[in-house]
Protein backbone atom coordinates (compact mmCIF):
# COMPACT_ATOMS: atom_id res chain seq x y z
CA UNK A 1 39.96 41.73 127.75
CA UNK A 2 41.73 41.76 124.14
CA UNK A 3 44.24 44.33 122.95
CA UNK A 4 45.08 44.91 119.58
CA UNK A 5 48.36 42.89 120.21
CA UNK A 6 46.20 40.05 120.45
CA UNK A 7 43.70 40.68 117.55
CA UNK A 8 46.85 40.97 115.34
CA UNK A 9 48.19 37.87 116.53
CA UNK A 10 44.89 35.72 115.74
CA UNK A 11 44.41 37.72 112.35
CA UNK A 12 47.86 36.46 111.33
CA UNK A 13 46.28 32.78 111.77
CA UNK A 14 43.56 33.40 109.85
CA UNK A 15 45.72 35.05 107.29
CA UNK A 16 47.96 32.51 107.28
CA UNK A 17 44.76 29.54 106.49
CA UNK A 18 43.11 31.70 104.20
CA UNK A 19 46.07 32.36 101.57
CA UNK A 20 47.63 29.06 102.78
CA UNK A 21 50.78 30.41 103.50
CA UNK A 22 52.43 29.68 106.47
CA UNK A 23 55.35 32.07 106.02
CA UNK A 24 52.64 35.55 105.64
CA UNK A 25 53.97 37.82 107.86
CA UNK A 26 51.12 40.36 108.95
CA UNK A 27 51.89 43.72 110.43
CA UNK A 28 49.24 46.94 111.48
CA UNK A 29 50.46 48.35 108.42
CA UNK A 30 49.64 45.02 106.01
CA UNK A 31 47.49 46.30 103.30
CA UNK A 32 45.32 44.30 100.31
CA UNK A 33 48.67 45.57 98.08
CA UNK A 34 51.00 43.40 100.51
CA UNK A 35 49.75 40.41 99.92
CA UNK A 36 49.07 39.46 95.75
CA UNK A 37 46.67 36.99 96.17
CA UNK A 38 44.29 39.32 97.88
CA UNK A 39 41.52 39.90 95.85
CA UNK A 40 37.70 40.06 96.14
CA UNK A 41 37.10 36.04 96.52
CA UNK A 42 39.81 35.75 99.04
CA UNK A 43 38.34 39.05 101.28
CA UNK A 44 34.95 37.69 101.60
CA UNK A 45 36.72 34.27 102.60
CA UNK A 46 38.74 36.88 105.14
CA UNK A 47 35.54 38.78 106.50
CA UNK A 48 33.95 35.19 106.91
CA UNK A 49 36.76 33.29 108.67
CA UNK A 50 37.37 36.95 110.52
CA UNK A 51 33.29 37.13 111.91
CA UNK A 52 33.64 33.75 113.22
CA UNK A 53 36.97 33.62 114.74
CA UNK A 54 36.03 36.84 116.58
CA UNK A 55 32.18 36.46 116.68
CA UNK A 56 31.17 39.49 115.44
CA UNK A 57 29.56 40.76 112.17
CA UNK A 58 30.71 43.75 109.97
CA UNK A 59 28.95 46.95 108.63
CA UNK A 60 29.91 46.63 105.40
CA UNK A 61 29.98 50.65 105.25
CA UNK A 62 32.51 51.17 108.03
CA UNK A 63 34.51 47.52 106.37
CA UNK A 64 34.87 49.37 103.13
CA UNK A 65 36.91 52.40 104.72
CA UNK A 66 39.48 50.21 106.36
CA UNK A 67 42.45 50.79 105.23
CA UNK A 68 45.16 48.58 106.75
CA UNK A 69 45.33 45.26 109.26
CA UNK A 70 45.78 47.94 112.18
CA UNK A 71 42.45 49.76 111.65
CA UNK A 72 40.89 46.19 111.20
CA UNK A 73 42.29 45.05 114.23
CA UNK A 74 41.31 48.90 116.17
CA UNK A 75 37.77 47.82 114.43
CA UNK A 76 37.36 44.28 115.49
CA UNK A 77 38.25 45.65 118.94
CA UNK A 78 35.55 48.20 119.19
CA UNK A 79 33.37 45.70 118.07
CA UNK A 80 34.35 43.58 120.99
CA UNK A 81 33.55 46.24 123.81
């Protein structure tokens, strides 16, 4: 069974790939304006890498009114159940 601890903790790898940085430090409060190279190419490369670590597939509806890495991580774990 997953907790959001441990959704954070895998979302910081795939963070950490994705803007190939190895020193990204990801919180629940990490928005798209924490992180500059964040834009729309490097999201869909997120949501892709994200749907495959976590084997699940997003509702691009309820993606869009996410807010921070703590409401994706409450997401991906309601996906999960």
């Amino acid at each position: 069974f997953m907790e959001v601890k441990d959704i954070l903790q895998k979302l910081s790898i795939i963070f950490k790939q994705v803007f190939q940085n190895n020193e990204l430090e990801i919180t629940y409060e990490t928005t798209t304006h924490d992180i500059t190279e964040w834009d729309s190419f490097s999201n869909i490369e997120l949501i892709l890498n994200i749907e495959n670590a976590f084997d699940i597939k997003f509702d691009l509806r309820e993606l869009s009114s996410i807010k921070n890495v703590g409401e994706l991580s409450e997401y991906i774990l309601s996906r999960k159940i």
